[in-house]
N, C-alpha and C. Protein backbone atom coordinates (compact mmCIF):
# COMPACT_ATOMS: atom_id res chain seq x y z
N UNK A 1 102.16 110.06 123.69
CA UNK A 1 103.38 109.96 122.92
C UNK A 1 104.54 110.40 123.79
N UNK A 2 105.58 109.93 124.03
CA UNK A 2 107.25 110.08 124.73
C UNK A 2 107.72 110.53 123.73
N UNK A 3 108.30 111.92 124.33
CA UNK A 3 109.24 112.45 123.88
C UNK A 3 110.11 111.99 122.97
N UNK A 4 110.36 110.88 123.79
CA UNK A 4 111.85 110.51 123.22
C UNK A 4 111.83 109.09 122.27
N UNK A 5 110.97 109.49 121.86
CA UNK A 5 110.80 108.57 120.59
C UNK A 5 111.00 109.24 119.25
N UNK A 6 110.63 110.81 119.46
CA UNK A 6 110.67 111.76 118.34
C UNK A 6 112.30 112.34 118.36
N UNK A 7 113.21 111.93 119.36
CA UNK A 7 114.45 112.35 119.26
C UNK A 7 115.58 111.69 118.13
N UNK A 8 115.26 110.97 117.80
CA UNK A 8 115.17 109.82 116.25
C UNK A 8 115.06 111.15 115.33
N UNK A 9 114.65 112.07 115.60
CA UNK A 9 114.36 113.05 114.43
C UNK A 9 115.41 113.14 113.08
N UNK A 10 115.27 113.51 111.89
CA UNK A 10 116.45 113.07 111.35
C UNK A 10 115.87 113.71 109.73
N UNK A 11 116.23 114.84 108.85
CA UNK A 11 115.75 114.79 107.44
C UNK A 11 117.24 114.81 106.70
N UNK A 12 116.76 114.85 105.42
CA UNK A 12 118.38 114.35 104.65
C UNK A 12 118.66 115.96 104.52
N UNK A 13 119.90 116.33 104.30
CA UNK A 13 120.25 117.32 103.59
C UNK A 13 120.57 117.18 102.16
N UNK A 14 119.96 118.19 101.22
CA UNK A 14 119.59 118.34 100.10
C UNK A 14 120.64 119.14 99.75
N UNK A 15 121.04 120.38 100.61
CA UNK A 15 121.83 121.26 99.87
C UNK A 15 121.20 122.38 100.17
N UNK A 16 121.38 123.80 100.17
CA UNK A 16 121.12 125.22 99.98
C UNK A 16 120.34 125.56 99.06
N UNK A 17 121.20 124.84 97.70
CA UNK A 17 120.74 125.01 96.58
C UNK A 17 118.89 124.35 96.47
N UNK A 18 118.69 123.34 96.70
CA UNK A 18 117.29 121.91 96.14
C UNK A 18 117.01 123.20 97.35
N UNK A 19 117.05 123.23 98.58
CA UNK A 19 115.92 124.47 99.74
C UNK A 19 115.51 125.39 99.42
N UNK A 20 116.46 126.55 98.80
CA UNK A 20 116.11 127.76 97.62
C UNK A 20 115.35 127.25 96.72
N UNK A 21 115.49 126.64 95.92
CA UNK A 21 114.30 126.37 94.77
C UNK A 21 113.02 126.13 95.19
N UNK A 22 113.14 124.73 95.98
CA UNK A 22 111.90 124.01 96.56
C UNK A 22 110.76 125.85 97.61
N UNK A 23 111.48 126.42 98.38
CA UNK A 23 110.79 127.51 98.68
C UNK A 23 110.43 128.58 97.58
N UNK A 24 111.45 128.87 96.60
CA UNK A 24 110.98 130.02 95.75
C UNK A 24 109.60 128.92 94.23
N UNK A 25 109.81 128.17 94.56
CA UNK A 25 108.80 127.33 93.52
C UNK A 25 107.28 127.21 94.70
N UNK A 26 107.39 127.30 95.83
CA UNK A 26 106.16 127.19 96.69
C UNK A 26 106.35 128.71 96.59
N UNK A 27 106.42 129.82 96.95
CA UNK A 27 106.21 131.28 96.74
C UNK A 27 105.52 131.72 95.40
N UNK A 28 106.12 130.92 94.51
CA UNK A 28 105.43 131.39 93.22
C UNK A 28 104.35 130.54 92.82
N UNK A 29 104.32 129.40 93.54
CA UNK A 29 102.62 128.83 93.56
C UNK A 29 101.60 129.08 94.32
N UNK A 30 102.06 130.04 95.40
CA UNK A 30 101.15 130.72 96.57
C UNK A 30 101.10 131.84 95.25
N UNK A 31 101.73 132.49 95.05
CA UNK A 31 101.52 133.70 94.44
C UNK A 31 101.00 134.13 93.19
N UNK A 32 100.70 132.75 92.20
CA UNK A 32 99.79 132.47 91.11
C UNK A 32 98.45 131.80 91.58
N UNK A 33 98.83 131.63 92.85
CA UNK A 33 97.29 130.53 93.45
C UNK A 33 96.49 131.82 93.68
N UNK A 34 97.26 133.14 93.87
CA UNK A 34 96.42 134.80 94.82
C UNK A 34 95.52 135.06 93.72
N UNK A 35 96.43 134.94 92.49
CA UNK A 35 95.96 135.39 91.16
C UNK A 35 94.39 134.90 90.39
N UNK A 36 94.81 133.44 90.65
CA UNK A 36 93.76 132.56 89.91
C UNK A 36 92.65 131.98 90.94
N UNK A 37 92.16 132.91 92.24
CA UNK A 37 91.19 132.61 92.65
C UNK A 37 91.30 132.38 94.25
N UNK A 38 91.92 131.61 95.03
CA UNK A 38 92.73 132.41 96.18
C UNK A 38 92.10 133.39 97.15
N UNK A 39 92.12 134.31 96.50
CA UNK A 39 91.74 135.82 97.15
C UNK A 39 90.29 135.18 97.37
N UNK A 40 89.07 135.21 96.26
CA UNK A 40 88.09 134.77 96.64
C UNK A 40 87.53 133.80 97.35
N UNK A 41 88.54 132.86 97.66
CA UNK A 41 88.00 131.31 98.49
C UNK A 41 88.83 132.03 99.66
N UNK A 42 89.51 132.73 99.92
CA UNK A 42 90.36 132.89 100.83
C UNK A 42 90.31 132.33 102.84
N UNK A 43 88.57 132.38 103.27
CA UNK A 43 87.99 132.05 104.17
C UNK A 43 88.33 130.29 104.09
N UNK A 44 88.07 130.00 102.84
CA UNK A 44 87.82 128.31 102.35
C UNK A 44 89.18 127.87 102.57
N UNK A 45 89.85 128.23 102.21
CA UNK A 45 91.34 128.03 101.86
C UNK A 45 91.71 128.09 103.41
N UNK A 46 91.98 129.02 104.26
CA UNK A 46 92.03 129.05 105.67
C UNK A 46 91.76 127.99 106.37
N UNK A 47 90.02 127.86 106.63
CA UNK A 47 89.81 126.95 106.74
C UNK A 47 90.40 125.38 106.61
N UNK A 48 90.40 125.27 105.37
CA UNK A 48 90.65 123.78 104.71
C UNK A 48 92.14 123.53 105.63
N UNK A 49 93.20 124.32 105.53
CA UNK A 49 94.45 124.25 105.79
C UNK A 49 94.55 124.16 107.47
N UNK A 50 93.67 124.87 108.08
CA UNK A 50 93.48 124.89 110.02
C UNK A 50 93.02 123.72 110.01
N UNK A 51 91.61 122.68 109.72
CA UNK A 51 91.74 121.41 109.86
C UNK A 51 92.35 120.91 109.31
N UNK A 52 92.73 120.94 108.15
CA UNK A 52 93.54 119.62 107.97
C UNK A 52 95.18 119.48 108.77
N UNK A 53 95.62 120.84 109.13
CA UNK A 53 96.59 120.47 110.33
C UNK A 53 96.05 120.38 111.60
N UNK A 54 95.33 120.51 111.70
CA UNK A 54 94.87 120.08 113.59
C UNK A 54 94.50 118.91 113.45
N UNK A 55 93.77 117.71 111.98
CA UNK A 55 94.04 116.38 111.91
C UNK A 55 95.31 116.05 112.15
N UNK A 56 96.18 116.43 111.47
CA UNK A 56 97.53 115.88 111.22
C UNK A 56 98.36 115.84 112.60
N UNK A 57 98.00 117.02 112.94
CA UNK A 57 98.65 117.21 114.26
C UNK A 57 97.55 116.06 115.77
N UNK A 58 96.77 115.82 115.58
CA UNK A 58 96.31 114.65 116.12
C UNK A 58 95.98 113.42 115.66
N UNK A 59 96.58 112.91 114.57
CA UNK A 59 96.98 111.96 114.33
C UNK A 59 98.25 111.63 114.02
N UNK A 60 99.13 112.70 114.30
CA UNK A 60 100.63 111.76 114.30
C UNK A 60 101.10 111.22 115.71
N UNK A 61 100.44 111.52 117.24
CA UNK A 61 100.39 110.35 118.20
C UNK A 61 100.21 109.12 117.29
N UNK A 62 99.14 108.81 117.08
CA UNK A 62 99.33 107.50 116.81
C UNK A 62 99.79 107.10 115.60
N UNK A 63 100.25 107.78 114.94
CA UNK A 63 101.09 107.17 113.52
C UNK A 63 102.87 106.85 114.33
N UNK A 64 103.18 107.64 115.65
CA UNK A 64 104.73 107.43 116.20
C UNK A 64 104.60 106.54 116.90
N UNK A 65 103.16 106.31 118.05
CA UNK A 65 102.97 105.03 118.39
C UNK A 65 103.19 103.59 117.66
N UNK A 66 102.16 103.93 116.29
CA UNK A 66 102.38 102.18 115.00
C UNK A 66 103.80 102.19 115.25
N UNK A 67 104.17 102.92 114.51
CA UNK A 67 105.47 103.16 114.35
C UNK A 67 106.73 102.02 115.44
N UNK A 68 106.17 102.60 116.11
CA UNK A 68 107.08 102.54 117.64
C UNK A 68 106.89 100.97 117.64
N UNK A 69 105.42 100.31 118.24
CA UNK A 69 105.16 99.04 118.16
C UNK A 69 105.77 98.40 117.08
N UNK A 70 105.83 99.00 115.53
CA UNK A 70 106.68 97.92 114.64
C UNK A 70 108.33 98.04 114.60
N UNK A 71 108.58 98.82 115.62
CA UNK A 71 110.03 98.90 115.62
C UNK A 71 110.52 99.78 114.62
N UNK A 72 110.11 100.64 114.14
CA UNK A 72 110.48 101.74 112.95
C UNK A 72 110.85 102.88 113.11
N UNK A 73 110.60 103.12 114.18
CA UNK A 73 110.95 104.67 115.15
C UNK A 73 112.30 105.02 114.90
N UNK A 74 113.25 103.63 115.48
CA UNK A 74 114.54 103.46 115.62
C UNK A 74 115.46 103.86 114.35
N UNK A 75 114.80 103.95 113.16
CA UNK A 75 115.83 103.60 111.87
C UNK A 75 115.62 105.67 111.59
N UNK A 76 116.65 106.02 111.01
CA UNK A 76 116.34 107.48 110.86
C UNK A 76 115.47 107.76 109.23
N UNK A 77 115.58 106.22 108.51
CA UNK A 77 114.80 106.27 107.41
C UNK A 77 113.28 106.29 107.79
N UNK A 78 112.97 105.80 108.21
CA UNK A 78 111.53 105.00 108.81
C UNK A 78 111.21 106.57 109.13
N UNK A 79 112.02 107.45 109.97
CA UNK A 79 111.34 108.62 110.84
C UNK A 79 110.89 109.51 109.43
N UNK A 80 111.85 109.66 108.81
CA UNK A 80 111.80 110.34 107.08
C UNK A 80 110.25 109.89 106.65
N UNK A 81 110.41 108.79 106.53
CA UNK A 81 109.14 108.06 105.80
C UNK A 81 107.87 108.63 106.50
N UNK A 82 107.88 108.23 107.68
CA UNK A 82 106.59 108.65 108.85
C UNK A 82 106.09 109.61 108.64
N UNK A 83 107.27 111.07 108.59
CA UNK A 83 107.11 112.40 108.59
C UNK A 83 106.56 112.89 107.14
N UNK A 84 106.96 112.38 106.13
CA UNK A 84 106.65 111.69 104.64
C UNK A 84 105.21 111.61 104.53
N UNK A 85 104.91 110.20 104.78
CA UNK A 85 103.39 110.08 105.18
C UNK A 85 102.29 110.64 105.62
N UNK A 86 102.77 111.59 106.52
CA UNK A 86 102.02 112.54 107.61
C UNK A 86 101.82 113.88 106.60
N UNK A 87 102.74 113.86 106.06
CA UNK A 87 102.82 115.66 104.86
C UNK A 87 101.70 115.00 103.86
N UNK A 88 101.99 113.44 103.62
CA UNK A 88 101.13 113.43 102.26
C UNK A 88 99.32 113.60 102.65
N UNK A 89 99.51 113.01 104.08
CA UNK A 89 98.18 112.76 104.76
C UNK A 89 97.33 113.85 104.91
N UNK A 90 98.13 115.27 105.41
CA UNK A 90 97.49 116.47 105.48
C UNK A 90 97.66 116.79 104.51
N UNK A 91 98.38 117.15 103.10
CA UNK A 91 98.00 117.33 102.07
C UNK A 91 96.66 117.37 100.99
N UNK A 92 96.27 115.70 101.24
CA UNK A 92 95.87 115.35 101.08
C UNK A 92 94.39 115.62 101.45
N UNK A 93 94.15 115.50 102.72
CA UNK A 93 92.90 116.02 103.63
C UNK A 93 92.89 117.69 103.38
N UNK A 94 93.86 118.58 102.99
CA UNK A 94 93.41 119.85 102.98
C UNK A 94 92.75 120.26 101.66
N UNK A 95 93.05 119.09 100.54
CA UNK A 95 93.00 119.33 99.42
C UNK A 95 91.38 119.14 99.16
N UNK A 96 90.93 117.67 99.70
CA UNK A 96 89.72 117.10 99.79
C UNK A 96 88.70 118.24 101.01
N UNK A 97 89.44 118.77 101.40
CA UNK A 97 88.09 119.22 102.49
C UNK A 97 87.93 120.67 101.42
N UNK A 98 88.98 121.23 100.90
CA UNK A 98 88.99 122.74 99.91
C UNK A 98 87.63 121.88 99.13
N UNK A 99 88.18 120.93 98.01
CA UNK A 99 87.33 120.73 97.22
C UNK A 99 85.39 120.20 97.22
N UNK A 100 85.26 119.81 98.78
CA UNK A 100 84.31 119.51 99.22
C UNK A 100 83.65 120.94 99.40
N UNK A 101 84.23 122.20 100.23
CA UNK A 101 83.62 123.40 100.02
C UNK A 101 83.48 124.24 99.46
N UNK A 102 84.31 124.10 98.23
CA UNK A 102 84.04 125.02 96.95
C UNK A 102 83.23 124.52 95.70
N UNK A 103 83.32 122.92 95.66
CA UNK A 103 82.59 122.17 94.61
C UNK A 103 81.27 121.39 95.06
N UNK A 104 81.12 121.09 96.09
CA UNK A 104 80.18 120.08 96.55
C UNK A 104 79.02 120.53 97.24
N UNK A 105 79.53 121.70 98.16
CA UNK A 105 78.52 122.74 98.84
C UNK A 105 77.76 123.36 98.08
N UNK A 106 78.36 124.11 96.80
CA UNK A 106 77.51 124.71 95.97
C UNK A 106 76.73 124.46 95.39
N UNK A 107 76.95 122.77 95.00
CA UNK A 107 76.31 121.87 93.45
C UNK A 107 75.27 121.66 94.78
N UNK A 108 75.70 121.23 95.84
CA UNK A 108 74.35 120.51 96.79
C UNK A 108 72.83 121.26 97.06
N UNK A 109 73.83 123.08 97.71
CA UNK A 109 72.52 123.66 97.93
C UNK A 109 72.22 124.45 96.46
N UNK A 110 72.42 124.71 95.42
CA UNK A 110 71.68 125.07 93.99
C UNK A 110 70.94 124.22 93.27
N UNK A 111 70.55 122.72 93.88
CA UNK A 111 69.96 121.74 93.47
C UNK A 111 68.88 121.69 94.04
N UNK A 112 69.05 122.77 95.67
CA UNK A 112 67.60 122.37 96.83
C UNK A 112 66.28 123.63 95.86
């Protein structure tokens, strides 16, 4: 990946205000997540969140590459979108790998 393809960098400004909320609404869902179980998966939770960004983080080479080849790099929307995509992608994967080791591991080996 070149550098200078990521110099396109570009997010909208929201305001002070939509940043304050959007962080104090993730603080208080980390901080009801401590409550309701959290603490006990806490290893799981670690886990889940270290791979699913070391995916993310090796697969956005080639999501700036597509990118690049379809000419999308260039637009500062497209970079939004990409970066977009990539949050939903590790999201996504941290959510599925949590639920694979707290639900799937257990049901698998209490069945052997």
């Amino acid at each position: 990946m070149q550098s200078e393809s990521i110099t396109y960098f570009f997010w909208p400004d929201f305001g002070n205000t939509v940043s304050i909320a959007a962080l104090v609404l993730a603080l208080a869902i980390f901080v009801f997540g401590m409550f309701s179980g959290v603490r006990a998966n806490k290893v799981r939770l670690i886990f889940a969140v270290c791979l699913s960004t070391l995916i993310g983080w090796l697969t956005m080479p080639m999501a700036v590459k597509a990118a690049s080849t379809l000419l999308l790099i260039n637009s500062k929307t497209a970079v939004v979108i990409l970066v977009t995509v990539m949050m939903l992608l590790v999201a996504a994967v941290a959510t599925s790998i949590y639920e694979i080791i707290t639900v799937t591991f257990p049901d698998i080996s209490s069945k052997k």
